[in-house]
C-alpha atoms as a PDB file:
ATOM      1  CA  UNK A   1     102.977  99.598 128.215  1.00  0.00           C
ATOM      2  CA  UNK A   2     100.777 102.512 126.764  1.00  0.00           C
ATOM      3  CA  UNK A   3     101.659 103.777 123.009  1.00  0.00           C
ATOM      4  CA  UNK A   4      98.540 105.896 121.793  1.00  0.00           C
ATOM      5  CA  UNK A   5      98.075 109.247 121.277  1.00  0.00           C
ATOM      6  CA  UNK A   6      94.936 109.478 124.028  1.00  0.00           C
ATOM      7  CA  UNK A   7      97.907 108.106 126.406  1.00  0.00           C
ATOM      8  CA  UNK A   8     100.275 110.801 125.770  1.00  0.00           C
ATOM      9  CA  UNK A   9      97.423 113.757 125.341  1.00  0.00           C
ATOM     10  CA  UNK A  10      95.125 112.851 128.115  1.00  0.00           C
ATOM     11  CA  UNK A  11      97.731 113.767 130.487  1.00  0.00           C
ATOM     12  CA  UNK A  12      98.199 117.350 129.250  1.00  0.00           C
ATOM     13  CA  UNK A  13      95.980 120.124 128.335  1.00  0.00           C
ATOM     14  CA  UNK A  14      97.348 120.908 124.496  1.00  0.00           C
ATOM     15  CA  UNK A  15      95.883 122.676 121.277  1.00  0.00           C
ATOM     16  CA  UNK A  16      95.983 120.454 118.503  1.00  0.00           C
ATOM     17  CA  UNK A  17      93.971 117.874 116.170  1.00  0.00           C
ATOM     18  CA  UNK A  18      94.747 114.233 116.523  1.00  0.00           C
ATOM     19  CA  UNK A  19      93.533 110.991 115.699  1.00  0.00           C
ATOM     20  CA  UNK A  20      93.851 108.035 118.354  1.00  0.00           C
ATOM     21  CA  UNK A  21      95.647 104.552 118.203  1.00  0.00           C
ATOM     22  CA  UNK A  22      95.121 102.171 120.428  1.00  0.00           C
ATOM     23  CA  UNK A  23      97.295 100.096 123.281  1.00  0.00           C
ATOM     24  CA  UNK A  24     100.160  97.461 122.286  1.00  0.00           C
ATOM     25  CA  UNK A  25     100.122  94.281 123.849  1.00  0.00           C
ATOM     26  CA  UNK A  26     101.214  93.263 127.079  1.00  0.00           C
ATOM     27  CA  UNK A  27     104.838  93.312 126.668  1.00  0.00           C
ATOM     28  CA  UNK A  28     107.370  96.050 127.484  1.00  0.00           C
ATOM     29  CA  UNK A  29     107.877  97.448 123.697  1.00  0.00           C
ATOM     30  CA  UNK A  30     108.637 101.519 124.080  1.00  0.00           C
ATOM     31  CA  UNK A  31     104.987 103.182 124.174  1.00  0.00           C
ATOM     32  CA  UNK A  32     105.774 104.502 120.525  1.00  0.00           C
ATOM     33  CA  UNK A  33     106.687 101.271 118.815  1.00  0.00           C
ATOM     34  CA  UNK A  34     103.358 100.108 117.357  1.00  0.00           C
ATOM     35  CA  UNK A  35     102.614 103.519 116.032  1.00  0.00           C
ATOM     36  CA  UNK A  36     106.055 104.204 114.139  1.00  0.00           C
ATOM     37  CA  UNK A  37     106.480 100.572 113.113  1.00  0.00           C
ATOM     38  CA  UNK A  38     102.918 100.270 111.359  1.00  0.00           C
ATOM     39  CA  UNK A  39     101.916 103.751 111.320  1.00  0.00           C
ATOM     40  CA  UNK A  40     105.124 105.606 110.539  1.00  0.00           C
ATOM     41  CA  UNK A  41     103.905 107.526 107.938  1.00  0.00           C
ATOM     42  CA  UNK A  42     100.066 108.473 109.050  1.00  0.00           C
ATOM     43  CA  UNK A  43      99.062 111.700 110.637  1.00  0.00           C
ATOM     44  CA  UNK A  44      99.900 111.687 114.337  1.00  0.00           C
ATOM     45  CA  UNK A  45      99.249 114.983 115.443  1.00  0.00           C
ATOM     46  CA  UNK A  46      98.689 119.108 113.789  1.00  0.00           C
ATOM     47  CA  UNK A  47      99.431 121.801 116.270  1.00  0.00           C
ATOM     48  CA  UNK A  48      99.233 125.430 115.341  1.00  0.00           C
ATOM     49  CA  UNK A  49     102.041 125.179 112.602  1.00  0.00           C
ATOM     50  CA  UNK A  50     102.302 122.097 110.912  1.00  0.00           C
ATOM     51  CA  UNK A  51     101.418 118.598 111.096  1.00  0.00           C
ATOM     52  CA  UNK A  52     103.506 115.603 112.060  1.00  0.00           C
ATOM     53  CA  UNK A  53     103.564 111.936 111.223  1.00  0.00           C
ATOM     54  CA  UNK A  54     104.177 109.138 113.630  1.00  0.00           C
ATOM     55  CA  UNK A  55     107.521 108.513 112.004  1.00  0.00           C
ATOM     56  CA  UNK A  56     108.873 112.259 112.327  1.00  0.00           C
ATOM     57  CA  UNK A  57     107.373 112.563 116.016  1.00  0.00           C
ATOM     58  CA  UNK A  58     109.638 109.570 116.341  1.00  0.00           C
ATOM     59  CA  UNK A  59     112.549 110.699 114.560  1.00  0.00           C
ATOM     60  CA  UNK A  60     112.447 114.137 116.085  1.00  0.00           C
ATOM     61  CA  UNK A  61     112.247 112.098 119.624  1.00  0.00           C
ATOM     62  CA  UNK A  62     114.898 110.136 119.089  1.00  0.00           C
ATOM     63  CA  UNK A  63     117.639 113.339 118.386  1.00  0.00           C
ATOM     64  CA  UNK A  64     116.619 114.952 121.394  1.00  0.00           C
ATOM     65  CA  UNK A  65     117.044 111.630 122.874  1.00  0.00           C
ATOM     66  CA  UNK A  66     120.938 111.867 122.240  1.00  0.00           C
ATOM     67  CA  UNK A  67     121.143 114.761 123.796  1.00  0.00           C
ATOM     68  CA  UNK A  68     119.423 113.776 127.300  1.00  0.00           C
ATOM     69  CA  UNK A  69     121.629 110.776 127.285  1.00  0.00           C
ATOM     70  CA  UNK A  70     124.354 112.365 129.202  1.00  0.00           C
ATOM     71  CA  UNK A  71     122.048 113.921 132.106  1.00  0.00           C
ATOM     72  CA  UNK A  72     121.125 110.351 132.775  1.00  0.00           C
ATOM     73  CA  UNK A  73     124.074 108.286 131.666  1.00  0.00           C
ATOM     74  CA  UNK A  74     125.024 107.509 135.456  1.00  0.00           C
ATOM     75  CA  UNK A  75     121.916 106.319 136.159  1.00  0.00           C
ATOM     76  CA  UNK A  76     121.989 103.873 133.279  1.00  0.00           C
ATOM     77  CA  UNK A  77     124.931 102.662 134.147  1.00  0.00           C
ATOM     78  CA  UNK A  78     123.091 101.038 137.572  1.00  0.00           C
ATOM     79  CA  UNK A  79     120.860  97.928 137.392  1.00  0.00           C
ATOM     80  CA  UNK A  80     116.972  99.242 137.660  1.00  0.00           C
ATOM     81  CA  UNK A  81     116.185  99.331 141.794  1.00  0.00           C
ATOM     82  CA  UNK A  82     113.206  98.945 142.701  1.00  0.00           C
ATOM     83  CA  UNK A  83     111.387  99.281 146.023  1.00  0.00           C
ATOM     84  CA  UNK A  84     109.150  96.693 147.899  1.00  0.00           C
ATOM     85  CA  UNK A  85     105.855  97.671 146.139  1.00  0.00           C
ATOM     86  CA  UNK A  86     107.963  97.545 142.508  1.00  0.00           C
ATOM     87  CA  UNK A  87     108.150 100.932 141.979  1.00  0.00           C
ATOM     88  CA  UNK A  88     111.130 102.289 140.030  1.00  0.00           C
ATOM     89  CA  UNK A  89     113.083 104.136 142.387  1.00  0.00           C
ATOM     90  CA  UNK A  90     115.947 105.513 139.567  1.00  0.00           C
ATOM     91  CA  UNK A  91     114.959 108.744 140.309  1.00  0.00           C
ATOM     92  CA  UNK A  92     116.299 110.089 137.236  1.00  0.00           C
ATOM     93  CA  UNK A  93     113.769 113.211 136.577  1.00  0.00           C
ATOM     94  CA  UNK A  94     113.825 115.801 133.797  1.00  0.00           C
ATOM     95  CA  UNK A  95     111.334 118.816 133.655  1.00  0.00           C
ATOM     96  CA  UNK A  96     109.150 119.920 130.737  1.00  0.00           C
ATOM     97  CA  UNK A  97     108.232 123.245 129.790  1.00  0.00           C
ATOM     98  CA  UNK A  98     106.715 123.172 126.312  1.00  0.00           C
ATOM     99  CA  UNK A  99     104.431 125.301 124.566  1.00  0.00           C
ATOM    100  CA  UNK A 100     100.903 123.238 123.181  1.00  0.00           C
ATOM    101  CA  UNK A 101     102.306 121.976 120.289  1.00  0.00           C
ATOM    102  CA  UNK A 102     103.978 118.808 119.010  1.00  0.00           C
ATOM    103  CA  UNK A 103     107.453 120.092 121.489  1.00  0.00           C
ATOM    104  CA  UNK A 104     105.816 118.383 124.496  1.00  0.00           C
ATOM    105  CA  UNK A 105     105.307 115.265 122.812  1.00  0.00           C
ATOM    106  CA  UNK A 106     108.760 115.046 121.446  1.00  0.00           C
ATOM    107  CA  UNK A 107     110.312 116.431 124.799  1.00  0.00           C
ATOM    108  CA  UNK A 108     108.319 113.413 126.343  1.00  0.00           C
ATOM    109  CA  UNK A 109     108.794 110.540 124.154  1.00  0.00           C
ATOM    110  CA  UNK A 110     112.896 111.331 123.952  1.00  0.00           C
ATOM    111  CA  UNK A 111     112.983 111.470 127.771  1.00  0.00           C
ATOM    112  CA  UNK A 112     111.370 108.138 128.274  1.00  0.00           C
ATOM    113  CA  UNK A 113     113.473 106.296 125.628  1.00  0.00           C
ATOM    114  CA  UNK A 114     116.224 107.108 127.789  1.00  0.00           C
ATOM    115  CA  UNK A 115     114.115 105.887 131.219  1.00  0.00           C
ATOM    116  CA  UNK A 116     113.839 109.306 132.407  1.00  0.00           C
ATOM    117  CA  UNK A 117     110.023 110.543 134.616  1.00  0.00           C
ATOM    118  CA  UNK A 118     108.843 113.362 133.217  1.00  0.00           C
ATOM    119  CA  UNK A 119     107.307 116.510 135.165  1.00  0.00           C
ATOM    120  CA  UNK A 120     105.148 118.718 133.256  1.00  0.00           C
ATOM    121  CA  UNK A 121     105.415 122.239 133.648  1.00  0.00           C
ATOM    122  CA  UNK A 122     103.143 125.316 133.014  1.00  0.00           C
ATOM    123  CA  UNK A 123     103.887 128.623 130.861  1.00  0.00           C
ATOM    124  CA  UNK A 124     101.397 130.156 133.280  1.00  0.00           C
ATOM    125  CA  UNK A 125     103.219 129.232 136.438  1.00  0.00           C
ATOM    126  CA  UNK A 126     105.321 132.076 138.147  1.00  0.00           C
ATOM    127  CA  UNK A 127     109.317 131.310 138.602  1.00  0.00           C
ATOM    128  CA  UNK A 128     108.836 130.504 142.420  1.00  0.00           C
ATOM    129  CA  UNK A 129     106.490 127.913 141.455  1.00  0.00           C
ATOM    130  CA  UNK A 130     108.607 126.335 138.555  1.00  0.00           C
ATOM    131  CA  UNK A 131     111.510 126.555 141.093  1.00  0.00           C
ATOM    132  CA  UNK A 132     109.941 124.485 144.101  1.00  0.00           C
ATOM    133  CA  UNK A 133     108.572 122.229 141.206  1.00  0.00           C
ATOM    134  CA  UNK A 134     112.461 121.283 139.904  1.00  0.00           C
ATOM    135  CA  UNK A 135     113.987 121.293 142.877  1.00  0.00           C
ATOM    136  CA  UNK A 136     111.318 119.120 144.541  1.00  0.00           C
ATOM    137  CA  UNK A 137     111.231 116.571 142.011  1.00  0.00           C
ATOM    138  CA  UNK A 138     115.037 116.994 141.791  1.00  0.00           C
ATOM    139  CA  UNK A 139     115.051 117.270 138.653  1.00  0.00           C
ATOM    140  CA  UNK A 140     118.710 116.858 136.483  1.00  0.00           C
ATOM    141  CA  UNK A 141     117.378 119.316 133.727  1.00  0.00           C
ATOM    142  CA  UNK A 142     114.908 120.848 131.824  1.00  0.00           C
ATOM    143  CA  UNK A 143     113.300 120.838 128.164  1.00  0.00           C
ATOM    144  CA  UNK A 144     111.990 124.011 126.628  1.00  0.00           C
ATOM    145  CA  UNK A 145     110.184 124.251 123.766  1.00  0.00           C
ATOM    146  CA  UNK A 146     110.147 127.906 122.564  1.00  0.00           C
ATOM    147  CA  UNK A 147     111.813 131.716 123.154  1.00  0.00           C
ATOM    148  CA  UNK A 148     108.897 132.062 125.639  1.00  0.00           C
ATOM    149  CA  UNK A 149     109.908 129.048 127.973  1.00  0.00           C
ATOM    150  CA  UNK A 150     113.380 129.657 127.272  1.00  0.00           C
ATOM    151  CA  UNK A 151     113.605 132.644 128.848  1.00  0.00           C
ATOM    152  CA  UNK A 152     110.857 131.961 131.468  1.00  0.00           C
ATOM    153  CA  UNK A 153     113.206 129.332 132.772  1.00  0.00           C
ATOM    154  CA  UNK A 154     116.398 131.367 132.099  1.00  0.00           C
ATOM    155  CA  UNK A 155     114.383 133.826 135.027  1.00  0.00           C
ATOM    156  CA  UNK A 156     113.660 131.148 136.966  1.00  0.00           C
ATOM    157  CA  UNK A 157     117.512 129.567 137.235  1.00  0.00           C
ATOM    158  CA  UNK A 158     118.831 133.172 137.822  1.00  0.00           C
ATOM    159  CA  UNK A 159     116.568 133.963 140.894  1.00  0.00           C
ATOM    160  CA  UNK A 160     117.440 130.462 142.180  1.00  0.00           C
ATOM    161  CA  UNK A 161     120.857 129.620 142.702  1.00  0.00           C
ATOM    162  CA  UNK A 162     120.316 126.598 144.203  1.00  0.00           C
ATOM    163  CA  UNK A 163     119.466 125.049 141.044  1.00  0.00           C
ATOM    164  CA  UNK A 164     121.897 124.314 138.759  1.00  0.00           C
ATOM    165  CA  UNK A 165     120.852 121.995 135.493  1.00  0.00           C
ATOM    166  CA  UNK A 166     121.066 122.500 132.013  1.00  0.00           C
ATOM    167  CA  UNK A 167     118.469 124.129 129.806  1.00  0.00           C
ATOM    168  CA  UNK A 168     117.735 121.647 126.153  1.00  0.00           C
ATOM    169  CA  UNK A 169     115.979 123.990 123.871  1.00  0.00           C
ATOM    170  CA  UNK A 170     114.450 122.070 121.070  1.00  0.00           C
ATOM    171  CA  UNK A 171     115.343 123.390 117.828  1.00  0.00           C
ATOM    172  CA  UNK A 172     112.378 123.637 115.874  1.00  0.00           C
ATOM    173  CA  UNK A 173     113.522 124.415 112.879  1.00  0.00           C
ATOM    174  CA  UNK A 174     114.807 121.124 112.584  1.00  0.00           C
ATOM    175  CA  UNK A 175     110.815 119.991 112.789  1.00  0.00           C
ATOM    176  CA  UNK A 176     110.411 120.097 109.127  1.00  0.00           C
ATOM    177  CA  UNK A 177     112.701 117.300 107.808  1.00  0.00           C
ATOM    178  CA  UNK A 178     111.100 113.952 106.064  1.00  0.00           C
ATOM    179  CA  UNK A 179     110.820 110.743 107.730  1.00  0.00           C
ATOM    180  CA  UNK A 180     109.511 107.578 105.929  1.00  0.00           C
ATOM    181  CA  UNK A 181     108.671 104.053 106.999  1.00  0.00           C
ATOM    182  CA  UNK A 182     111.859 102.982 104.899  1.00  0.00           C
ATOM    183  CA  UNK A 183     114.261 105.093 107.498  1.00  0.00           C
ATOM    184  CA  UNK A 184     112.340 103.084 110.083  1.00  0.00           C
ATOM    185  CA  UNK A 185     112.939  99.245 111.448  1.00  0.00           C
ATOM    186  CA  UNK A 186     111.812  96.985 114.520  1.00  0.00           C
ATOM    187  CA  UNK A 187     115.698  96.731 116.007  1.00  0.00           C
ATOM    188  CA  UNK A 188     116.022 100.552 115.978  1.00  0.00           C
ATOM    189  CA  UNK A 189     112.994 101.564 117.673  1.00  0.00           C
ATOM    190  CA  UNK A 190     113.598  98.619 120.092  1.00  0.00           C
ATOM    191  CA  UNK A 191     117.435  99.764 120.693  1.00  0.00           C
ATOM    192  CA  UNK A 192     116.399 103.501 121.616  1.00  0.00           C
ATOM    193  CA  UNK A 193     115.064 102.629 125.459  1.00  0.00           C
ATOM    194  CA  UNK A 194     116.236 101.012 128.285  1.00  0.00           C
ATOM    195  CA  UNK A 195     114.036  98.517 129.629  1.00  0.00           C
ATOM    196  CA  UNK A 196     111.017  99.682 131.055  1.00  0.00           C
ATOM    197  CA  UNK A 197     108.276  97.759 132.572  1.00  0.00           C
ATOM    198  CA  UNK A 198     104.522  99.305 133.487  1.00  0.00           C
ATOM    199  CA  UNK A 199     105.736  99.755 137.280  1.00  0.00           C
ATOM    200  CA  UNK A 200     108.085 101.994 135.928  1.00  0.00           C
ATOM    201  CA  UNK A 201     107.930 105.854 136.468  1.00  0.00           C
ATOM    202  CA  UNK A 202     106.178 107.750 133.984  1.00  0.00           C
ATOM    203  CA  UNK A 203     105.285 111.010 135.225  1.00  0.00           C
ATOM    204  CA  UNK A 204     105.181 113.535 137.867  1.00  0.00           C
ATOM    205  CA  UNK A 205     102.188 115.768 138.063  1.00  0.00           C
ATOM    206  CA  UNK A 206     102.239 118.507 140.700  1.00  0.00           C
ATOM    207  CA  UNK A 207      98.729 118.993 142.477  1.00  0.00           C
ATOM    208  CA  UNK A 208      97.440 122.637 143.061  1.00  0.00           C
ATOM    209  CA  UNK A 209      98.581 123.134 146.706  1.00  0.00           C
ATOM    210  CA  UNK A 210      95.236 124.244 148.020  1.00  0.00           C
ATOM    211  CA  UNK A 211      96.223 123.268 151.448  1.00  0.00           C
ATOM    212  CA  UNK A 212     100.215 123.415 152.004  1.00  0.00           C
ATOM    213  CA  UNK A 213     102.765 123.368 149.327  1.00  0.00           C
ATOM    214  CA  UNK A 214     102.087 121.264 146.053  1.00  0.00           C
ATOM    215  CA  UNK A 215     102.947 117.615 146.265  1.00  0.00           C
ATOM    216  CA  UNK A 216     104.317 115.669 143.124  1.00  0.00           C
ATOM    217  CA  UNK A 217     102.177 112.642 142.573  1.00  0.00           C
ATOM    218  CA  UNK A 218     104.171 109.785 140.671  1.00  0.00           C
ATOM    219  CA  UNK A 219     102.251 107.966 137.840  1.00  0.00           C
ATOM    220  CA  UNK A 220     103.907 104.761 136.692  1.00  0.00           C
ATOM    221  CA  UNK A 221     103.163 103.502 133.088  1.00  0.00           C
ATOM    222  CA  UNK A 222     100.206 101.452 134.123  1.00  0.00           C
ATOM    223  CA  UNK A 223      98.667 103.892 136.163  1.00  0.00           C
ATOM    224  CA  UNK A 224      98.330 106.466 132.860  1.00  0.00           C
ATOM    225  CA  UNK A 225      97.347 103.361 131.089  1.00  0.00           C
ATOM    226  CA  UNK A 226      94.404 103.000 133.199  1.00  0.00           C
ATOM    227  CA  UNK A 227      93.508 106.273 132.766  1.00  0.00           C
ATOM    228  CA  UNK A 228      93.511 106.116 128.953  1.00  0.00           C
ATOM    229  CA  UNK A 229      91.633 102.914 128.920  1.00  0.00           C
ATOM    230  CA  UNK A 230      88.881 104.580 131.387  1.00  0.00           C
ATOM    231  CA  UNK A 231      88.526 107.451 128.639  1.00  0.00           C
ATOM    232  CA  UNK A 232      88.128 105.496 125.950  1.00  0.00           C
ATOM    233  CA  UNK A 233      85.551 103.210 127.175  1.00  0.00           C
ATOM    234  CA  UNK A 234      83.624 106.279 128.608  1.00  0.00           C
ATOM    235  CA  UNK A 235      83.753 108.263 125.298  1.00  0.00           C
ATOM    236  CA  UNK A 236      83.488 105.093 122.816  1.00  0.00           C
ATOM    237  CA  UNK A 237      86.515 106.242 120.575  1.00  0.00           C
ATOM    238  CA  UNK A 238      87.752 104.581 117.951  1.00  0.00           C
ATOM    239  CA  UNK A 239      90.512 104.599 116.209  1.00  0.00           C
ATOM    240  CA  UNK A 240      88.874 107.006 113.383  1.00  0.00           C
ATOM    241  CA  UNK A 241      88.166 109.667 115.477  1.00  0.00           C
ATOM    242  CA  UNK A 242      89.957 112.962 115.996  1.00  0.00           C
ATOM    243  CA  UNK A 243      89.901 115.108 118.937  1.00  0.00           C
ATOM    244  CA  UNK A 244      90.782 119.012 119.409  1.00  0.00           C
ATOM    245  CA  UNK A 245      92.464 119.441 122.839  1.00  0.00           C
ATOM    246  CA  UNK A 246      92.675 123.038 124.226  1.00  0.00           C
END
């Protein structure tokens, strides 16, 4: 499973300061235990507004969580299916249209501790495109992250009848409370995720359609793993170094 902060940036283009961590072991721990459990109280991330610790990046995750829970509660329910290769074939997909800021990680992490596949989506992509993209990928709702995506998605479900999921709007004024390592233990951060393995379904990135209509390409856990580790043996980071993502 993949935990650090290159994992969860490389993936996306975003605006912010951050300072890596690197990969848990080999077992199937949520991507975000190591961090909160030993680092629940470091800098994780600054974005344009504020910063934001390990432990409130968690804690803010984990509300959100609750309120995905019922978009995906069906799917729970059912033992994990898997197809002859071992990929996870739950198909339980939720869209993400955050601003750069600490929203898209939060939107992320609370949609994988309840085993949902994430699709990224794009501020600068029209309503027809961010209309083939959640109907496509089926998804069974959408995160927003600010008044902007709000109402760019609001457009989007109105000129699309066919699609009919709920909008979550992360409340960000709620982004601002005070987490500690003390509100923090090992059986709580284990308790908030299904069981996940690294065949599981991470994300689903849409390519550029060049030739036909864009095509969703699935990354499981392992696969973004691999990516991370390729980065940070070609740049040589360490866990003291920050990087500025734009």
């Amino acid at each position: 499973m993949i935990y650090s902060r290159f994992a969860l940036l490389s993936i996306r283009k975003c605006i912010f300061y951050i300072k890596p961590s690197f990969r848990l072991s080999s077992t199937s721990r949520p991507i975000y235990y190591e961090s909160v459990s030993q680092h629940a109280n470091q800098v994780a991330l600054i974005d344009h507004s504020s910063s934001y610790t390990y432990g409130q990046l968690y804690s803010f995750s984990r509300k959100l969580s609750r309120r995905l829970v019922p978009l995906c509660q069906q799917q729970q329910q059912q033992q994990q299916k898997l197809t002859d290769d071992g990929l996870d074939k739950r198909n339980v997909q939720l869209g993400i249209l955050c601003p750069n800021d600490a929203s898209f990680i939060i939107a992320m992490w609370a949609s994988w501790m309840i085993g949902a596949t994430v699709v990224p989506l794009s501020l600068q992509h029209p309503p027809s495109s961010l209309a083939y993209f959640l109907n496509d990928a089926q998804c069974r709702g959408v995160i927003v992250g600010d008044d902007r995506s709000n109402e760019l998605i609001k457009t989007t479900l109105e000129n699309n009848s066919q699609i009919d999921i709920p909008i979550i709007n992360i409340n960000k004024k709620n982004l601002s409370a005070k987490v500690t390592y003390d509100d923090i233990n090992d059986d709580l951060l284990l308790s908030t995720t299904i069981d996940r393995t690294e065949r599981s379904n991470a994300l689903i990135i849409y390519t550029s359609g060049t030739s036909g209509k864009p095509k969703g390409c699935v990354l499981t856990f392992d696969a973004v793993q691999a990516h991370v580790d390729s980065m940070i043996k070609a740049w040589g980071w360490t866990k003291d170094d920050g990087k500025t993502y734009f």
